[in-house]
Protein backbone atom coordinates (compact mmCIF):
# COMPACT_ATOMS: atom_id res chain seq x y z
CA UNK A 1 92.86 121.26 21.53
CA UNK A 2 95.58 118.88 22.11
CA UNK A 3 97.87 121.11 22.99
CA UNK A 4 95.37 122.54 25.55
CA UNK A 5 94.43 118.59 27.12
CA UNK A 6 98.48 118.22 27.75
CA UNK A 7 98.64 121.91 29.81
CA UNK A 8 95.74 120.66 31.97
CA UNK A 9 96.95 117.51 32.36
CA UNK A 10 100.37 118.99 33.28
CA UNK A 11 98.85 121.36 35.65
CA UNK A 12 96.57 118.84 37.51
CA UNK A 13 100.07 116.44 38.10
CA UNK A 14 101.72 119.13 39.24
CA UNK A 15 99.03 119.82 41.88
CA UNK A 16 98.75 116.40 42.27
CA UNK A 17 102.60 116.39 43.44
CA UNK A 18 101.91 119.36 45.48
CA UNK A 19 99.28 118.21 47.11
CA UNK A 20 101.33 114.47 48.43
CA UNK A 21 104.03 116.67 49.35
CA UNK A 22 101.77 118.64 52.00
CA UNK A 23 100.23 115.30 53.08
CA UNK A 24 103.95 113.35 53.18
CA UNK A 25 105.09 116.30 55.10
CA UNK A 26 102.14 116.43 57.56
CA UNK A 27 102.63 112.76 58.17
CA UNK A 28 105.91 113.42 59.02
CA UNK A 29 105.71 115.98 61.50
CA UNK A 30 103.09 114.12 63.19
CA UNK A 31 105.51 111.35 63.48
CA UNK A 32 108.25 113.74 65.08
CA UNK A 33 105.74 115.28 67.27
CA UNK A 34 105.00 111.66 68.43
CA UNK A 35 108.30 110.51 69.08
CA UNK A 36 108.76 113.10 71.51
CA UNK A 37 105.70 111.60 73.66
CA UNK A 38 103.80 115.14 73.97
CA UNK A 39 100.37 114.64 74.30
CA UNK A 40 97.84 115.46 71.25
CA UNK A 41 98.02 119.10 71.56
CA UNK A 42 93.93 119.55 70.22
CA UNK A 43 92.72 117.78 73.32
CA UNK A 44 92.65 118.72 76.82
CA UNK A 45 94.44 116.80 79.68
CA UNK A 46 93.08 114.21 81.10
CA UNK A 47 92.66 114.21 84.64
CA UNK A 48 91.16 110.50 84.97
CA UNK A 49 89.55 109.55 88.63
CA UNK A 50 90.20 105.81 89.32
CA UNK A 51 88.63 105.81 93.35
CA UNK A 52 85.21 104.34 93.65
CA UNK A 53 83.07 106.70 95.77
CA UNK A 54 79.51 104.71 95.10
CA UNK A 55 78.74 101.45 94.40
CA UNK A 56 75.47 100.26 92.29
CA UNK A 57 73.95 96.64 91.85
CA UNK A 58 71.67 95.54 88.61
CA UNK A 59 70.24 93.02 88.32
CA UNK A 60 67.29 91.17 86.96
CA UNK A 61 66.63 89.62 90.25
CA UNK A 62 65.05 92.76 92.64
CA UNK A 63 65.99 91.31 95.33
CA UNK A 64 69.80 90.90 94.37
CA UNK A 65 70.19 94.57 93.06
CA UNK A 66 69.69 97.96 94.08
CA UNK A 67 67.79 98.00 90.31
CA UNK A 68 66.52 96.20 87.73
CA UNK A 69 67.24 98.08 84.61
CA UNK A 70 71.03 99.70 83.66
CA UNK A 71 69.01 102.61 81.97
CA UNK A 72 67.37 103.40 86.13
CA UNK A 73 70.79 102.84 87.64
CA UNK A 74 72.44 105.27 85.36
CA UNK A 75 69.58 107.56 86.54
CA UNK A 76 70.45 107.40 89.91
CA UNK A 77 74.02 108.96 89.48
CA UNK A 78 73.94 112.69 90.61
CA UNK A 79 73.13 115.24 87.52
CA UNK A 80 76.54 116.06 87.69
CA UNK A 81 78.73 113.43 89.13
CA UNK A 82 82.87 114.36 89.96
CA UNK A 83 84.05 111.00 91.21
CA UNK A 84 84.22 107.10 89.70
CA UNK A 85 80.78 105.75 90.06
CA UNK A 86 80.75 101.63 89.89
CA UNK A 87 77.95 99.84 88.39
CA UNK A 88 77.61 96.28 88.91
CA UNK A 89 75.50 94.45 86.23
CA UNK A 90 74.58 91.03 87.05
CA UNK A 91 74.15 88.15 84.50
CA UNK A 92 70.99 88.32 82.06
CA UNK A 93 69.66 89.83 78.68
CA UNK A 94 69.01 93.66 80.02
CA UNK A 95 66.61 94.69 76.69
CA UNK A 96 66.45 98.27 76.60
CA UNK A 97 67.87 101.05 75.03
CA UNK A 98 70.13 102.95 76.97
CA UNK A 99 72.21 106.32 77.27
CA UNK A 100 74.67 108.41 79.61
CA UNK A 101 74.37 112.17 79.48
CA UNK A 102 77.32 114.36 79.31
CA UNK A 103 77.63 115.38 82.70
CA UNK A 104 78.14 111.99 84.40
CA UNK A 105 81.68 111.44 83.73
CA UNK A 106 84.08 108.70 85.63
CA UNK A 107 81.33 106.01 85.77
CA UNK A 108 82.67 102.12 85.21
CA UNK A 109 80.02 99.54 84.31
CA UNK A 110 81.17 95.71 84.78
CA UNK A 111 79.44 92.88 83.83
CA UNK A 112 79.01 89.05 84.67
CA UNK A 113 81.18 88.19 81.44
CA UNK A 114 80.67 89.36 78.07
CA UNK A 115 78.95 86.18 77.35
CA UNK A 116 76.27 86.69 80.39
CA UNK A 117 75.62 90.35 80.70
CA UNK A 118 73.79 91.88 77.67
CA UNK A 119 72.91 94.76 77.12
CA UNK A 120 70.29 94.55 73.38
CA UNK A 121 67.92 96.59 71.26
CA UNK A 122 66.89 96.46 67.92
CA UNK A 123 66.59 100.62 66.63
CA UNK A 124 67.30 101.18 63.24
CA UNK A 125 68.55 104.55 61.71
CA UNK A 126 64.86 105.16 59.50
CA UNK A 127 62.64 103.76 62.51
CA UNK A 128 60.37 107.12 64.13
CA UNK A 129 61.69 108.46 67.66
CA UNK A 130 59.54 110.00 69.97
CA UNK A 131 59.96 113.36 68.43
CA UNK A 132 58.41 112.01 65.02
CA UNK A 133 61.72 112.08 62.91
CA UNK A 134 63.69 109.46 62.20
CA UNK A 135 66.54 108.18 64.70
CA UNK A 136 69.15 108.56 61.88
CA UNK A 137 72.37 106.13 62.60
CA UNK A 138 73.32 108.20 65.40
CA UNK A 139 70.09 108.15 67.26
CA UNK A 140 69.80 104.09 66.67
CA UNK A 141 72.44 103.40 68.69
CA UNK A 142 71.49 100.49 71.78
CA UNK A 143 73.83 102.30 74.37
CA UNK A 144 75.51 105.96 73.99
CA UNK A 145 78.02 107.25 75.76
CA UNK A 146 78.39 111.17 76.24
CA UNK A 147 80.15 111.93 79.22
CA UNK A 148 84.17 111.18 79.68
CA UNK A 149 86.12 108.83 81.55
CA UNK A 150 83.65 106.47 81.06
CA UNK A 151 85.05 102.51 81.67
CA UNK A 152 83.29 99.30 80.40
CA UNK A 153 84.21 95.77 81.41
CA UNK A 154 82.77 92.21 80.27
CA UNK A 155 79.50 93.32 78.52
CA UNK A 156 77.78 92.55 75.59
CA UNK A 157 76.53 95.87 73.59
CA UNK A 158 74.24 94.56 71.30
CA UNK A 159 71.94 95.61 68.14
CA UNK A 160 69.77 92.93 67.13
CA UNK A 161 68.14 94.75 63.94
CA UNK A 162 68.72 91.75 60.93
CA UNK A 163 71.30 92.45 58.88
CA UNK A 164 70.15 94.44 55.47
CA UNK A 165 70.11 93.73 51.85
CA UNK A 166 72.72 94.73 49.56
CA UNK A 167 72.00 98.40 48.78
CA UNK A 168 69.48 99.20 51.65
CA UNK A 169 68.72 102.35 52.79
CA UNK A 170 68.24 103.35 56.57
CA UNK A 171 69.76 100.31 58.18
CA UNK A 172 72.12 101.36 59.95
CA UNK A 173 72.00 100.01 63.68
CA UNK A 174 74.66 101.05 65.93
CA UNK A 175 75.07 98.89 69.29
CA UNK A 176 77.49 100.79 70.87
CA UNK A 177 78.07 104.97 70.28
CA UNK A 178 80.60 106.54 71.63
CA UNK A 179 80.92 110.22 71.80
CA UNK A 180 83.49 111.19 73.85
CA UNK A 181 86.81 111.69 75.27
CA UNK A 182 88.91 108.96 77.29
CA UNK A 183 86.73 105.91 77.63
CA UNK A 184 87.72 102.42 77.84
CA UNK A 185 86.19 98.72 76.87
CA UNK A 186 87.74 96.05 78.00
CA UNK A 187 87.00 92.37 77.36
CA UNK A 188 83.62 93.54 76.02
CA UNK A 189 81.66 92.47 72.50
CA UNK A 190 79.85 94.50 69.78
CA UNK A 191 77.39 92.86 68.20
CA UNK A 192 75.48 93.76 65.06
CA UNK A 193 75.54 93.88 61.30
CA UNK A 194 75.49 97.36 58.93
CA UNK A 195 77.33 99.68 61.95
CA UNK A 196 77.77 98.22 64.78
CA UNK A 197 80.23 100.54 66.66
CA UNK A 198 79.88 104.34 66.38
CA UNK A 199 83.32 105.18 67.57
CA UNK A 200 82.61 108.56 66.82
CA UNK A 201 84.88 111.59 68.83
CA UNK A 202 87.00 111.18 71.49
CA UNK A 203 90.16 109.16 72.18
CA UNK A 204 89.06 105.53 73.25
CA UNK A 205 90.93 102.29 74.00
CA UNK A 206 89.74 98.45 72.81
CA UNK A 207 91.31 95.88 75.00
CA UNK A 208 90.17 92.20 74.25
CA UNK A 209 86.86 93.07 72.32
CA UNK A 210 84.91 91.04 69.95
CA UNK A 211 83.66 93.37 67.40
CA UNK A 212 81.25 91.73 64.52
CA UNK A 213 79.84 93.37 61.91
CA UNK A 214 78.63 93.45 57.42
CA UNK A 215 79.83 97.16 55.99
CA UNK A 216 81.87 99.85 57.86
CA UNK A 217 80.90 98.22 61.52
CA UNK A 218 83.48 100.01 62.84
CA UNK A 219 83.10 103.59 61.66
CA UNK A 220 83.21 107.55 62.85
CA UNK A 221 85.97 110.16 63.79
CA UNK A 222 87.59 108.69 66.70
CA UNK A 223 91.24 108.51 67.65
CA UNK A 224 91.05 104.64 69.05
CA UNK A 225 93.55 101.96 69.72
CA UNK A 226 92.30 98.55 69.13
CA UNK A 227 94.65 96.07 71.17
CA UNK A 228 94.37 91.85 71.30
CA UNK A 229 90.55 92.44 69.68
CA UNK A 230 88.64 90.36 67.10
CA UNK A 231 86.93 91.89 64.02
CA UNK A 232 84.41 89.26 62.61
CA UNK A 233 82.49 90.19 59.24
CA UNK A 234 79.31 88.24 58.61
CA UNK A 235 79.26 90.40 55.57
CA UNK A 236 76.64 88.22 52.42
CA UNK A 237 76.90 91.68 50.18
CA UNK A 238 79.12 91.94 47.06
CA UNK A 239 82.20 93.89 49.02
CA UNK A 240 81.60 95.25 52.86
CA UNK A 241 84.60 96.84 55.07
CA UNK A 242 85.47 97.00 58.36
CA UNK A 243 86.12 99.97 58.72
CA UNK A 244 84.99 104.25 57.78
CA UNK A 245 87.06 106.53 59.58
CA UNK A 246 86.14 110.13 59.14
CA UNK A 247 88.82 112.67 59.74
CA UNK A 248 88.22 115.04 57.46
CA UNK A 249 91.51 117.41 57.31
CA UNK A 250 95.06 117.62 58.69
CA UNK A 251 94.28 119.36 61.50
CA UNK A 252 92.36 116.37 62.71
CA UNK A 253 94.36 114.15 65.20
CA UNK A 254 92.17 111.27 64.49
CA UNK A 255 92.74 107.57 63.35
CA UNK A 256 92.04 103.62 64.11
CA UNK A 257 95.16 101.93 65.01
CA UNK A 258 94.11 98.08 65.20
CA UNK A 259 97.42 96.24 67.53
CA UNK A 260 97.94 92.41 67.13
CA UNK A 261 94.27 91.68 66.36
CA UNK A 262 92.18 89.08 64.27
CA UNK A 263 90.12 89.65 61.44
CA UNK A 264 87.72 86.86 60.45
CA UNK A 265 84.09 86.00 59.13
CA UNK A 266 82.71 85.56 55.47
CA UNK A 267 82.07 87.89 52.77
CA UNK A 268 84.50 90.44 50.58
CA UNK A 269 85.83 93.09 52.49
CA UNK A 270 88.10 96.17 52.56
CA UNK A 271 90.11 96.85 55.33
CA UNK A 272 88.91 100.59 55.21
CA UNK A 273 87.01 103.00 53.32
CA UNK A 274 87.87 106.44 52.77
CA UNK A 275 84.84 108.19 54.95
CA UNK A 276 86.56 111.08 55.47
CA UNK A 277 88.91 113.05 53.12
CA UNK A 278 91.84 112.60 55.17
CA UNK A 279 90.88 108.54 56.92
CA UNK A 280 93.48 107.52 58.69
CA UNK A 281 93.71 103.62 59.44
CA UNK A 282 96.87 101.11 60.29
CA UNK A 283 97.09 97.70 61.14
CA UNK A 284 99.90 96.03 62.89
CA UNK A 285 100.48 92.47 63.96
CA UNK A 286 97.04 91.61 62.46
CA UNK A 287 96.07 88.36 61.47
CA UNK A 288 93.65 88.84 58.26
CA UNK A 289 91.51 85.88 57.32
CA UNK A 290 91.06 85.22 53.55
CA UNK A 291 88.26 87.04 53.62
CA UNK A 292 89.69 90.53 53.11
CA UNK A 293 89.69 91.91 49.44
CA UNK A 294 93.69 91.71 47.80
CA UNK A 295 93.13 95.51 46.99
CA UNK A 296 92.17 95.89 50.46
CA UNK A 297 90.84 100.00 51.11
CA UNK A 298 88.60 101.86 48.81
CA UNK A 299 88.62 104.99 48.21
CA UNK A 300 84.86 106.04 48.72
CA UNK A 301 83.96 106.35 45.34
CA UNK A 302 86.46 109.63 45.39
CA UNK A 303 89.80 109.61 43.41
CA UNK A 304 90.96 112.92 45.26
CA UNK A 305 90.76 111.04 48.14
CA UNK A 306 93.61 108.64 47.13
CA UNK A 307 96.45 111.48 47.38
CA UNK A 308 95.11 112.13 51.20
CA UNK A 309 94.35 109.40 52.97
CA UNK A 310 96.51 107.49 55.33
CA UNK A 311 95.68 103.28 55.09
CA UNK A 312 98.57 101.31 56.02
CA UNK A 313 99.89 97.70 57.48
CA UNK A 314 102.93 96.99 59.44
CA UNK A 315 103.90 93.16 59.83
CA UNK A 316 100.85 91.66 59.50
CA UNK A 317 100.03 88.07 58.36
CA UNK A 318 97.53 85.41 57.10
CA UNK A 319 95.98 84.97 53.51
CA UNK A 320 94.64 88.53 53.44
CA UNK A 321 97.48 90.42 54.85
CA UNK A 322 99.47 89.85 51.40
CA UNK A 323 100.28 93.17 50.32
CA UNK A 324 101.17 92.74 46.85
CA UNK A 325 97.18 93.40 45.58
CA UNK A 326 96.92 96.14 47.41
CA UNK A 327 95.66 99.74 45.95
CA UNK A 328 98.67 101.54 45.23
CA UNK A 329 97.88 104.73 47.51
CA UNK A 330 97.94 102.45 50.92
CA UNK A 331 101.15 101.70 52.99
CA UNK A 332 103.26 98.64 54.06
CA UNK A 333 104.97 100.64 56.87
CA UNK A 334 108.88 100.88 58.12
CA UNK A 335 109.31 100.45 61.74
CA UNK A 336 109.86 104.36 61.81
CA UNK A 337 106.49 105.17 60.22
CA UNK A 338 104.58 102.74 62.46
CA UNK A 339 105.96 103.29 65.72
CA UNK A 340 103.45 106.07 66.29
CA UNK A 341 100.42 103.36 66.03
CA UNK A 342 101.84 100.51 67.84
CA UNK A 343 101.80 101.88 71.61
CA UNK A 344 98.92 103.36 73.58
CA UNK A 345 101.24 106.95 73.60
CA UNK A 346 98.72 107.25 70.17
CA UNK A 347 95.68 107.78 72.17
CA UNK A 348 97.94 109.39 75.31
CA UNK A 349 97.06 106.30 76.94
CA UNK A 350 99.55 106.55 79.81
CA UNK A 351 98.17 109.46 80.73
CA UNK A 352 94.92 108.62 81.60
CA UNK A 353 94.06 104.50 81.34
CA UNK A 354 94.34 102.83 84.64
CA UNK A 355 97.37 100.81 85.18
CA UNK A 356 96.25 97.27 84.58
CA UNK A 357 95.47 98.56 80.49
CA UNK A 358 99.04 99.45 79.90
């Protein structure tokens, strides 16, 4: 029998080294294939529209708006809009529930400030839609987005369901969902507890967003840069994260790169948890607050996981940046291996953000 454990154990190292080697040599061709600033071959080009053809006014004031709900205004837009549609949203708490259907691409909503335009609901992922199911975490979300190009400026997105206990089933409450490609927030907040942003397909760009949050509030299968944002936990459980990331092979071209951000709040957290098989999550320039757990990413509960997952740092600082806790299976990057994080060229940015984002 002894003989027989030491085979096994011989074989299962051996695919064990096998199985790095594919992922180390993955990551590397990725990295060449970056370096020579092609775009991401599995997505289409972007052919982003930046000329406003119509203008639209909210506001909670009839008389200083063309309406007096964003949900109506969205309405308005033609079924299947081709050019960049403005939406003005004056100051206020807007409390509805709101979303934007895949064919009205290129629309641009701008607020009064992040701090005076809100957009809140309170939807839970086990509360009872209209059809009699439940909304699950995807169908809780306050505002989704389904339809490309889409731009948002100096809004609040917020989910004002109370944050759960430890252990809780069916709390998720997403303020902000995201499903698709080449959409922009800038200088906008997310504001919730267990899930807060869906950023779930597409490639998306974070410019100057406050993003708060308890367990995996930043979570899904996006490929998103996160530039000059702040991550703050108000995490009370045992250990919460900020964030899931769900690509699930190599094929994937997915990850969250977070660029000279701040993480702060209370509670234990991980920087990551392994959502997908093959999560993919860096941080660069980041200040981490002592609130972020010394081993840092967890490996959802899945020791497989650990040979294919991708969690690094490059150059980052405060008490929980140190990375002499951290797991063993996560990365403190070389120049070389982070350069493909630390410009927008991850998302393809310069080929379809406007101008003022580079």
């Amino acid at each position: 029998m002894a003989a027989k454990a030491n085979s096994s154990s011989l074989v299962i190292s051996n695919k064990s080294k096998n199985e790095l080697v594919t992922v180390e040599k993955a990551y590397i061709n990725w990295v060449k294939m970056h370096a020579s600033l092609k775009p991401h071959p599995v997505f289409k080009k972007a052919n982003n529209k930046f000329k406003t053809c119509l203008t639209i006014k909210v506001s909670k004031n009839p008389k200083l708006g063309d309406f007096v709900t964003v949900q109506k205004a969205i309405n308005a837009v033609p079924a299947t809009n081709l050019c960049r549609v403005v939406i003005f949203i004056g100051a206020g708490t807007y409390r509805e529930k709101v979303e934007i259907p895949k064919t009205k691409a290129y629309m641009t909503l701008v607020g009064a400030g992040a701090d005076n335009t809100v957009i809140e609901w309170d939807d839970t992922a086990d509360r009872m839609g209209q059809s009699g199911r439940q909304l699950g975490t995807y169908g809780s979300a306050t505002f989704a987005v389904n339809s490309p190009y889409f731009i948002a400026k100096n809004i609040t997105f917020k989910n004002n369901a109370p944050s759960p206990p430890s252990g809780a089933l069916g709390k998720q409450a997403v303020a902000l969902r995201i499903s698709a490609d080449t959409a922009a927030f800038i200088g906008c907040k997310f504001v919730g507890a267990q899930d807060t942003l869906y950023d779930h397909l597409g490639r998306h760009y974070f410019n100057n967003c406050y993003i708060e949050g308890s367990v995996d509030f930043i979570f899904g299968n996006g490929l998103s840069y996160y530039k000059d944002c702040h991550l703050h936990a108000i995490s009370n459980n045992s250990y919460g994260a900020l964030t899931a990331q769900k690509r699930e092979s190599l094929l994937q071209e997915t990850g969250f790169s977070f660029v000279n951000c701040k993480v702060t709040g209370s509670g234990a957290l991980y920087l990551g948890r392994a959502w997908g098989t093959f999560s993919r999550v860096v941080f660069s320039y980041t200040f981490m607050d002592k609130i972020i757990t010394p081993r840092g990413w967890y490996d959802w509960g899945d020791k497989n996981r650990e040979m294919t997952v991708f969690f690094g740092q490059y150059k980052c600082s405060g008490p929980g940046a140190d990375f002499g806790g951290r797991v063993s299976w996560s990365r403190e990057l070389t120049l070389e291996e982070a350069k493909p994080f630390i410009s927008i060229d991850f998302i393809d940015g310069y080929r379809w953000l406007p101008h003022f984002s580079w």
